[in-house]
Protein backbone atom coordinates (compact mmCIF):
# COMPACT_ATOMS: atom_id res chain seq x y z
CA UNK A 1 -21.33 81.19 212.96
CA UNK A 2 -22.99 84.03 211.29
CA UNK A 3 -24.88 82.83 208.13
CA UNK A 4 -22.33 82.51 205.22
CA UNK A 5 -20.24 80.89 207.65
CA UNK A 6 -22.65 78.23 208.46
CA UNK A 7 -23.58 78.37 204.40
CA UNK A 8 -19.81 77.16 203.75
CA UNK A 9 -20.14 74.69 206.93
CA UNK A 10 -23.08 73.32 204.67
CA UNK A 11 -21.00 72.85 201.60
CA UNK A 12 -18.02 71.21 203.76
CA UNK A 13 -20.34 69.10 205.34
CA UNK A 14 -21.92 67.78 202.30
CA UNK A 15 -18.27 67.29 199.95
CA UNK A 16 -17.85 65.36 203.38
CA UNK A 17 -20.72 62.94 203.35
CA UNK A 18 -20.47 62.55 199.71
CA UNK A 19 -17.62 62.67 197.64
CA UNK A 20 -19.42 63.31 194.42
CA UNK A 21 -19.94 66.86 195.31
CA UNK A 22 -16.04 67.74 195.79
CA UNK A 23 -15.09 68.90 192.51
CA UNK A 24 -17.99 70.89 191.72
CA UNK A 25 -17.53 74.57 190.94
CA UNK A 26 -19.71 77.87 192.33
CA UNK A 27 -22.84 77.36 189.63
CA UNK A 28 -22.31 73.71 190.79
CA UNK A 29 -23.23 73.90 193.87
CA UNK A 30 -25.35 76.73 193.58
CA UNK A 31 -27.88 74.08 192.00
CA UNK A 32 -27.04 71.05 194.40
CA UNK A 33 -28.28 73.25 197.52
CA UNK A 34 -30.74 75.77 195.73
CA UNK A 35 -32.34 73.70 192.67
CA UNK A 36 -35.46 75.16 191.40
CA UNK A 37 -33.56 79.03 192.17
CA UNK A 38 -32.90 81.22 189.32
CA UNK A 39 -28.39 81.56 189.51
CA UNK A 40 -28.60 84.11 187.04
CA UNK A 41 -30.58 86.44 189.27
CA UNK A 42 -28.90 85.44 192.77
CA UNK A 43 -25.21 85.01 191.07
CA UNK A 44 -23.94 88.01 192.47
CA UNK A 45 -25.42 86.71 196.39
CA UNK A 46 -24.46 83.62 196.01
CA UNK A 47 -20.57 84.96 195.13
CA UNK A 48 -20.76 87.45 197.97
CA UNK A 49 -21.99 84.44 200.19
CA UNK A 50 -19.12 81.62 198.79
CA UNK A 51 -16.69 84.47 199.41
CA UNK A 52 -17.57 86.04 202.62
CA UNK A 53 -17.97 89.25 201.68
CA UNK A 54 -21.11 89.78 203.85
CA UNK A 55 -21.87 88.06 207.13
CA UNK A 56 -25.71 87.64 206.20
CA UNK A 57 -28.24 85.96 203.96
CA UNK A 58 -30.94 88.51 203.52
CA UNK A 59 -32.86 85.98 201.10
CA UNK A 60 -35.57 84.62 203.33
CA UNK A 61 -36.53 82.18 200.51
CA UNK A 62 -32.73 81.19 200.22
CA UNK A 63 -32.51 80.59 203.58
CA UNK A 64 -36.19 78.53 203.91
CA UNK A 65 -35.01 76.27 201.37
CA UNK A 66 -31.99 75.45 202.40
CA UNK A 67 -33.48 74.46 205.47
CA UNK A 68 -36.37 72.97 204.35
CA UNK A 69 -33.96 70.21 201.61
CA UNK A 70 -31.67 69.16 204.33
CA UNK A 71 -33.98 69.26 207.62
CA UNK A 72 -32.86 72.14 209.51
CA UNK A 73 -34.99 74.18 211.74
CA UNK A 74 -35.04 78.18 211.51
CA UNK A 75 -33.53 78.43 214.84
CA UNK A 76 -30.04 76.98 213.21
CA UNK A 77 -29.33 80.85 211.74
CA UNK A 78 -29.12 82.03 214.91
CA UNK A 79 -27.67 79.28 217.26
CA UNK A 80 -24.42 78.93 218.79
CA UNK A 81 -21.54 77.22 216.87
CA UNK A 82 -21.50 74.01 218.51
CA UNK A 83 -25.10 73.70 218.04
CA UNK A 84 -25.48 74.96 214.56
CA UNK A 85 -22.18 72.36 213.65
CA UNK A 86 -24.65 69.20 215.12
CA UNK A 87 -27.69 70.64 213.90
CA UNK A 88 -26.05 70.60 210.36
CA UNK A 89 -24.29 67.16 210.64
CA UNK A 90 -27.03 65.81 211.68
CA UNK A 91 -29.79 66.92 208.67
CA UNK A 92 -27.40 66.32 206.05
CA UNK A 93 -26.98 62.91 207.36
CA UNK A 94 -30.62 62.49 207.28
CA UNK A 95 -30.69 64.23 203.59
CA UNK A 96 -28.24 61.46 202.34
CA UNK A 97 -30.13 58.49 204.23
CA UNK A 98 -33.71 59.64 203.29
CA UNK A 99 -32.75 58.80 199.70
CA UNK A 100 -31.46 54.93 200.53
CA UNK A 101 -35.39 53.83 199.93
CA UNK A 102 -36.10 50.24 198.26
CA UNK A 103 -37.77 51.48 195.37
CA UNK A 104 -36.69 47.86 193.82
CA UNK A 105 -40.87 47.05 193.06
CA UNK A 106 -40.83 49.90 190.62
CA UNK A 107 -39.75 47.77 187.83
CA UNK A 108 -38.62 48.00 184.51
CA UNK A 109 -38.60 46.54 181.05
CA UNK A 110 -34.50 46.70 181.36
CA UNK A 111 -33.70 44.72 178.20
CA UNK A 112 -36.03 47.22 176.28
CA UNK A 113 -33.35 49.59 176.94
CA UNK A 114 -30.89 50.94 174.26
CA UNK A 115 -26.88 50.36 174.99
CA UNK A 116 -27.40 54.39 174.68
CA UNK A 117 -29.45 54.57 177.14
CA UNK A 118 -28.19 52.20 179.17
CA UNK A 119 -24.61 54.22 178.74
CA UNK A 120 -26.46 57.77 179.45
CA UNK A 121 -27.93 55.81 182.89
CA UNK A 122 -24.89 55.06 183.97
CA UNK A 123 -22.99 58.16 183.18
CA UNK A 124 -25.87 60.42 184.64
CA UNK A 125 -25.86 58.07 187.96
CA UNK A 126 -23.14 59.93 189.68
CA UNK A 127 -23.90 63.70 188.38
CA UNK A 128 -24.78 66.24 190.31
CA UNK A 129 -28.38 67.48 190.07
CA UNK A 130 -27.12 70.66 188.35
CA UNK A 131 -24.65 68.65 185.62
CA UNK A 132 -28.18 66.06 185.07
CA UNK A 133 -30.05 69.00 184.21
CA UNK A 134 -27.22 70.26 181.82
CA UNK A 135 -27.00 66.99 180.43
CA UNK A 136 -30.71 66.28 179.16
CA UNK A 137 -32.24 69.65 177.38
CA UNK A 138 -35.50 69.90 177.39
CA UNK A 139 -35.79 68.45 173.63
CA UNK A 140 -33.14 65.82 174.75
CA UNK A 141 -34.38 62.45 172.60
CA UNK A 142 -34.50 60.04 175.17
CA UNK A 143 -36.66 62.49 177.40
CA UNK A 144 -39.33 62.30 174.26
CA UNK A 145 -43.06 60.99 175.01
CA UNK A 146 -42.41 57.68 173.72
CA UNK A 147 -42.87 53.80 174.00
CA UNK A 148 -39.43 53.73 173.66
CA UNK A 149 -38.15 55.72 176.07
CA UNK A 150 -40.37 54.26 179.09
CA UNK A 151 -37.91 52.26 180.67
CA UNK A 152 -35.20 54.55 180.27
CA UNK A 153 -37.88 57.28 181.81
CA UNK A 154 -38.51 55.08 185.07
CA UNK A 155 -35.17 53.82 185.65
CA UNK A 156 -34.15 57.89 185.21
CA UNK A 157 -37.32 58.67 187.71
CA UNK A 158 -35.87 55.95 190.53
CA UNK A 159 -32.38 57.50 189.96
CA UNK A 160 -32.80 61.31 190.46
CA UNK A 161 -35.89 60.39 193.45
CA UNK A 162 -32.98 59.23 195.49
CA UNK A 163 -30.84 62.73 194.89
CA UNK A 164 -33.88 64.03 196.08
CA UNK A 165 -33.87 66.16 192.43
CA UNK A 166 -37.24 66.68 192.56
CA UNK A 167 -37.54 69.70 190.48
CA UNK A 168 -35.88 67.53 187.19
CA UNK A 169 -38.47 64.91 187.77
CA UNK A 170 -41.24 67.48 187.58
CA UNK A 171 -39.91 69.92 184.51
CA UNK A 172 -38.80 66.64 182.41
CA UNK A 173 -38.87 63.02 183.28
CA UNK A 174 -42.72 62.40 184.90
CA UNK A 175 -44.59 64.62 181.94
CA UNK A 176 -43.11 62.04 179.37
CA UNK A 177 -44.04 59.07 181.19
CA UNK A 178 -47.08 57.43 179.30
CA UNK A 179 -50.42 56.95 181.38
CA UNK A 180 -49.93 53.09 182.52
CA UNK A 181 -46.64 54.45 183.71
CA UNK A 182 -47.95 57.34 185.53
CA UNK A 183 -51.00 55.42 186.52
CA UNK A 184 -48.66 53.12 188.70
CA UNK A 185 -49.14 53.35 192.43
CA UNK A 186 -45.85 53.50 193.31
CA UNK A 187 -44.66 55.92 190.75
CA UNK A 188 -48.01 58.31 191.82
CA UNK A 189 -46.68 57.66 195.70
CA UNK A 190 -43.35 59.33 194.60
CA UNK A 191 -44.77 61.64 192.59
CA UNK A 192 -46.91 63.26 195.33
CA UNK A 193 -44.02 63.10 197.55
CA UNK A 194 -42.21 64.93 194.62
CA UNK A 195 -44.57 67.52 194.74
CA UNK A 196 -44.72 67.93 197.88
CA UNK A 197 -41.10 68.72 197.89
CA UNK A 198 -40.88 71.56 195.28
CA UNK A 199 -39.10 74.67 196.08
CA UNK A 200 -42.86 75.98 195.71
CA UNK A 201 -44.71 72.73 197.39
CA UNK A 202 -47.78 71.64 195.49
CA UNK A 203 -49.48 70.70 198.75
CA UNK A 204 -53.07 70.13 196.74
CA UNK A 205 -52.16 68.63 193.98
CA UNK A 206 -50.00 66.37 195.89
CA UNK A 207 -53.14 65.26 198.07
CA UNK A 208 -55.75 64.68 194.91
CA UNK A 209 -53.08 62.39 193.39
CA UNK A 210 -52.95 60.46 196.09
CA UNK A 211 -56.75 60.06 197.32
CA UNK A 212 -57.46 58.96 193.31
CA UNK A 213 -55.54 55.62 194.25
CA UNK A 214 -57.62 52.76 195.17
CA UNK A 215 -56.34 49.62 196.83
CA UNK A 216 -57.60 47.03 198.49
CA UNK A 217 -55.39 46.21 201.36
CA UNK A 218 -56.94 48.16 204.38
CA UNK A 219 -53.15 49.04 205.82
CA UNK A 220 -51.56 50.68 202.36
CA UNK A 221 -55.05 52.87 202.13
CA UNK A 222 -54.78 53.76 205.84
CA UNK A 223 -51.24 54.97 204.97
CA UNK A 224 -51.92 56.68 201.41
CA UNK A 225 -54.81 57.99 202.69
CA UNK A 226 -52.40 59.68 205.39
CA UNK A 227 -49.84 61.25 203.24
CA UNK A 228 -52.86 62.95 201.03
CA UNK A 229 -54.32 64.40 204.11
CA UNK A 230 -50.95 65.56 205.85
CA UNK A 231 -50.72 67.42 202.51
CA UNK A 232 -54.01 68.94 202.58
CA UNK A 233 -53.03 69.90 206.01
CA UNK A 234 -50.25 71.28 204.98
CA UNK A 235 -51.37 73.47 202.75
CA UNK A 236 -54.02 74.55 205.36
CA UNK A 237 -51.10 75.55 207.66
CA UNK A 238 -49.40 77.55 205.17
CA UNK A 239 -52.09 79.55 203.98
CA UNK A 240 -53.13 79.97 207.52
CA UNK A 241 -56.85 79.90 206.52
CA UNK A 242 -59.46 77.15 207.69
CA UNK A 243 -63.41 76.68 206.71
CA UNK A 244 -65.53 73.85 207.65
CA UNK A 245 -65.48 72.56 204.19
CA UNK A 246 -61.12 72.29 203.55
CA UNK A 247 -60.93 70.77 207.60
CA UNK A 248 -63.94 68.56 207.76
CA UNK A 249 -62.03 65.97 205.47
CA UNK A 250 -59.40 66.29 207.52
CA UNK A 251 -61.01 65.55 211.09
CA UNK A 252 -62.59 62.78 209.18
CA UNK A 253 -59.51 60.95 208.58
CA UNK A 254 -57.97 61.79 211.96
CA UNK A 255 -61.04 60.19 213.58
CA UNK A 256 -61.11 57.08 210.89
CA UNK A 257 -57.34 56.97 211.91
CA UNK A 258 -58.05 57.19 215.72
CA UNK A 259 -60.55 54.93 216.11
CA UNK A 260 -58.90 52.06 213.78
CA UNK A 261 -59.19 48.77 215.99
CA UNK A 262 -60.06 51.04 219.29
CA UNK A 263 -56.11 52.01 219.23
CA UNK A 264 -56.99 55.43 220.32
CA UNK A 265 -53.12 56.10 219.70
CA UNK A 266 -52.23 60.05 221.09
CA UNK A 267 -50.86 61.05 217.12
CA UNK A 268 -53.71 61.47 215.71
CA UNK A 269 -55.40 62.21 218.94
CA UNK A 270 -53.56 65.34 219.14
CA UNK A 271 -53.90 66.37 215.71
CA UNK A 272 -57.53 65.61 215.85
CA UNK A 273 -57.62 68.02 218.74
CA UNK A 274 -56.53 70.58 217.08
CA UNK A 275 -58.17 70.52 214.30
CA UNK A 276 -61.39 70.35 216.14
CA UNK A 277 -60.89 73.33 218.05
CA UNK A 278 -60.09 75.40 214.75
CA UNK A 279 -63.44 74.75 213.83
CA UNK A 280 -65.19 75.32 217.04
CA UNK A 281 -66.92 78.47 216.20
CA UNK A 282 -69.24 77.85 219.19
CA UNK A 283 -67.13 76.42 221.19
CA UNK A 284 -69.22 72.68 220.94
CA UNK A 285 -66.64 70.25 220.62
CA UNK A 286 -65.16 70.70 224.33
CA UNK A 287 -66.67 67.74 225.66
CA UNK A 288 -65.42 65.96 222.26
CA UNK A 289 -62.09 66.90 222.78
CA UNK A 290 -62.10 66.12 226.36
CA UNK A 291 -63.54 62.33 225.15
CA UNK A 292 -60.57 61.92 222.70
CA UNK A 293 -57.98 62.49 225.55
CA UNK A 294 -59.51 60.37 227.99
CA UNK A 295 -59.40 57.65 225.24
CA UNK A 296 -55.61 58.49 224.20
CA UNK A 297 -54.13 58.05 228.33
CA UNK A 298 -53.95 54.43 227.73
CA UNK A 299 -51.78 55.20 224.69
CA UNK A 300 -49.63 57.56 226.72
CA UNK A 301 -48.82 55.77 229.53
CA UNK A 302 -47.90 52.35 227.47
CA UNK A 303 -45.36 54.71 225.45
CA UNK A 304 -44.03 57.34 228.28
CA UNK A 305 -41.11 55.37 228.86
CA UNK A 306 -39.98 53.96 225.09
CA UNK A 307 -41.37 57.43 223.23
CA UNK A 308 -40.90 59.85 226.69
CA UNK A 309 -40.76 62.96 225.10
CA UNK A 310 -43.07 62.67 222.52
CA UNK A 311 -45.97 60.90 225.03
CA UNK A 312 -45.51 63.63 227.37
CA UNK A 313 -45.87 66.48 225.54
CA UNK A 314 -48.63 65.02 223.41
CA UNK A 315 -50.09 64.98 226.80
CA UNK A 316 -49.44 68.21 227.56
CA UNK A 317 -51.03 69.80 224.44
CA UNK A 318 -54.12 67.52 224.96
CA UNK A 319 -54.96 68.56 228.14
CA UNK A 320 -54.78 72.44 227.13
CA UNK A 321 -56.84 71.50 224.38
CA UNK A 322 -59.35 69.65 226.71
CA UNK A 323 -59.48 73.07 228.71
CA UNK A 324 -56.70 72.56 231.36
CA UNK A 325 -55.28 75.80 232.31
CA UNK A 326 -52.21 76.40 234.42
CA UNK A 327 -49.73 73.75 233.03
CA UNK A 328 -46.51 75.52 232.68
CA UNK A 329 -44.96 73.83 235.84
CA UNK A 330 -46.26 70.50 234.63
CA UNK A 331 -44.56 71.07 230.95
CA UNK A 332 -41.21 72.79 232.89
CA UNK A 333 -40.77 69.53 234.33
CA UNK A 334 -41.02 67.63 231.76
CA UNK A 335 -38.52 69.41 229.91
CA UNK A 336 -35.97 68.99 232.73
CA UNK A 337 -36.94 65.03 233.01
CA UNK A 338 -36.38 64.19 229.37
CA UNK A 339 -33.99 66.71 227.87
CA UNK A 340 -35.24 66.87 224.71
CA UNK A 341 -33.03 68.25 222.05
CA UNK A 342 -33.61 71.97 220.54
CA UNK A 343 -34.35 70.05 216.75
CA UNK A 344 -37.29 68.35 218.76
CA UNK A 345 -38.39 71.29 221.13
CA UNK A 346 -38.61 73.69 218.17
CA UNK A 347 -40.80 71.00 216.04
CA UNK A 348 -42.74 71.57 218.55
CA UNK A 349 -43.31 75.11 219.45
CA UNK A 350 -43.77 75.29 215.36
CA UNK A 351 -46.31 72.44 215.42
CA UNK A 352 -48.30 74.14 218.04
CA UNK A 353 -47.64 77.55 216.66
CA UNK A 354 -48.98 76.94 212.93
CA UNK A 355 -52.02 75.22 215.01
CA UNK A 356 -52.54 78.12 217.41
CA UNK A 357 -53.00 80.64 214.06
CA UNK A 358 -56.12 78.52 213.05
CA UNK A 359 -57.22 78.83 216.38
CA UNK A 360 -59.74 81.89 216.21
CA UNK A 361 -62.46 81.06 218.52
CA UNK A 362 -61.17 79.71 221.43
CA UNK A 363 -59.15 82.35 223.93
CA UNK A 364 -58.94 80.46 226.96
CA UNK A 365 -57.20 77.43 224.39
CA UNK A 366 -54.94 80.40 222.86
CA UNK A 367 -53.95 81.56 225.91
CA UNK A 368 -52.61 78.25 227.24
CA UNK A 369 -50.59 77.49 223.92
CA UNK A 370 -48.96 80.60 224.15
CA UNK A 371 -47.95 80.09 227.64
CA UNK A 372 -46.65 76.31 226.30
CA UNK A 373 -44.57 78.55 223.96
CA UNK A 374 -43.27 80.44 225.93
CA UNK A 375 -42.30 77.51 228.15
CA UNK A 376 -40.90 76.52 224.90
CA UNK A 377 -38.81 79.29 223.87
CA UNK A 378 -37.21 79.73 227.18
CA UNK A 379 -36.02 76.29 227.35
CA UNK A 380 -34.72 76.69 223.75
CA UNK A 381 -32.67 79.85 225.11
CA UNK A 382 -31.27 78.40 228.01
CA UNK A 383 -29.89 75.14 225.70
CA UNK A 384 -28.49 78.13 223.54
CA UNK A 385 -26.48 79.11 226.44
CA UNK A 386 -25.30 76.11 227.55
CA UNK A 387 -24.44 74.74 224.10
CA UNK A 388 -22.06 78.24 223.78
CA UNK A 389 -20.64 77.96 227.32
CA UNK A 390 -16.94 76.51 226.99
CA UNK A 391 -16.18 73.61 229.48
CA UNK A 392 -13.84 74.82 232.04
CA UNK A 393 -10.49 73.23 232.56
């Protein structure tokens, strides 16, 4: 499918998962698989798109997003139909189920609620994100910084979290949340995760929210403490610029993380790895690196056979970043014992790719990454063609 054909796949897809989204009209829609983009400046696209008067989506940003909100991977603009039709079915299914979270301990005052605003609740509860942001203006009274309008506020926050409408919750329901609101855990959990989610992710911010909490049970801090640093790594990867100072935190937890009841588990093993070597100016922490995977083989070999792929190629990337060169076979057959799917492959080669830019000491490290790549890539093509040859009679 070229890409406004897979854009109206999208669209069928989702009216098909969720019958809420049927009747909705162009500027509907528009804002149910683009919120936070501006429809009066990409109107004219988004028509041309909707009525197939071009083949292509030259929006890069359009296209990002729309992968990003329903968990597709670039690759899926230029894959064969079948694959692009599973690839699709597959992340909106995941889009829909990602939002079916217990979010039952965030609790509310409900009999401090108005009939109103109980009545506005309900009515809102099956809009679309674009007719909820029609509905309550930005001077809308029950959106007002007020006592009153706290348990409306929450119960509102829960609802829209599980449309994944994360730009509403920003613009208009968490600023009028009052401090012991806002101070909540639970509510600063989701509201990291929130930002995090933006059309323009607020990585940072996202990551200083979260490492302000402090609790007392050793397995929610491992966990919170987690999220804020994937963020902080996050925004590492995207600006594609490291120091000491912005990773150090970062290998920190991994190693806190790692070493956690001698589990020596390969996750944060590998990500630990990494990291290390992006600071290696000197090229010191070989024999570190080299100590971390001997510690993580336990790890793989308990979980080759209920993770496989994942094990393996955690494996794989450990040992080039212990200094093994020459693994290509080893990864090649890999590929052809497990079979991994192109969604997993390409996590993968992007995982190792965003790594390999921090990488800007260590050439003999570089080299073998790029050769993993290109193991990588060629497996991705060949699943290409197989997913577009027809089965013969």
């Amino acid at each position: 499918m070229n890409n406004t054909e897979l854009l109206l796949f999208i669209i069928e897809e989702l009216k098909r998962q969720n019958n809420s989204i049927e009747n909705l009209k162009d500027e509907e829609l528009f804002f149910e698989i683009l919120p936070g983009h501006d429809y009066k400046k990409m109107s004219s696209s988004w028509n041309n798109w909707l009525n197939k008067r071009v083949n292509g989506i030259k929006s890069k940003e359009a296209k990002s997003s729309i992968q990003k909100r329903y968990h597709f991977d670039s690759d899926v603009w230029k894959q064969g139909n079948i694959a692009q039709k599973d690839a699709i079915k597959k992340g909106i299914k995941k889009f829909f189920n990602q939002k079916d979270i217990d979010l039952s301990d965030i609790i509310s005052e409900d009999e401090k609620m108005t009939p109103a605003q109980k009545d506005l609740l309900s009515k809102s509860l099956n809009l679309s994100i674009f007719y909820v942001d029609k509905e309550f203006e930005e001077d809308h009274v029950f959106l007002k910084y007020s006592s009153e309008n706290q348990s409306f506020l929450i119960e509102l926050f829960k609802q829209e979290y599980k449309k994944a409408n994360y730009e509403f919750i920003n613009r208009k329901v968490y600023p009028s949340l009052m401090s012991y609101n806002q101070n909540s855990h639970k509510i600063k959990i989701l509201y990291a995760h929130t930002l995090g989610s933006l059309q323009v992710p607020k990585y940072e911010e996202a990551a200083k929210l979260l490492n302000g909490l402090k609790v007392e049970d050793d397995e929610v801090l491992i966990d919170i403490k987690t999220s804020a640093i994937s963020n902080i790594k996050r925004d590492v990867l995207k600006k594609g610029v490291c120091s000491v100072e912005t990773i150090q935190p970062i290998i920190d937890h991994y190693e806190e993380v790692f070493e956690k009841d001698e589990s020596y588990h390969y996750y944060p093993a590998v990500n630990l790895a990494y990291l290390l070597i992006a600071v290696d100016e000197e090229n010191d922490n070989t024999d570190k690196i080299t100590e971390v995977y001997n510690k993580t083989k336990k790890s793989i070999e308990t979980e080759r056979d209920t993770e496989g792929y994942y094990a393996k190629i955690s494996d794989i990337e450990l040992k080039i970043l212990s200094g093994h060169n020459n693994i290509q076979q080893e990864l090649e057959m890999l590929l052809e014992e497990e079979a991994p799917s192109r969604d997993k492959v390409s996590r993968t080669t992007r995982q190792i790719q965003l790594f390999n830019n921090l990488n800007r000491h260590n050439e003999s490290v570089r080299k073998g990454l790029n050769g993993a790549i290109k193991v990588l890539e060629d497996y991705k093509s060949s699943q290409n063609i197989h997913a577009n040859t027809p089965n013969k009679p």
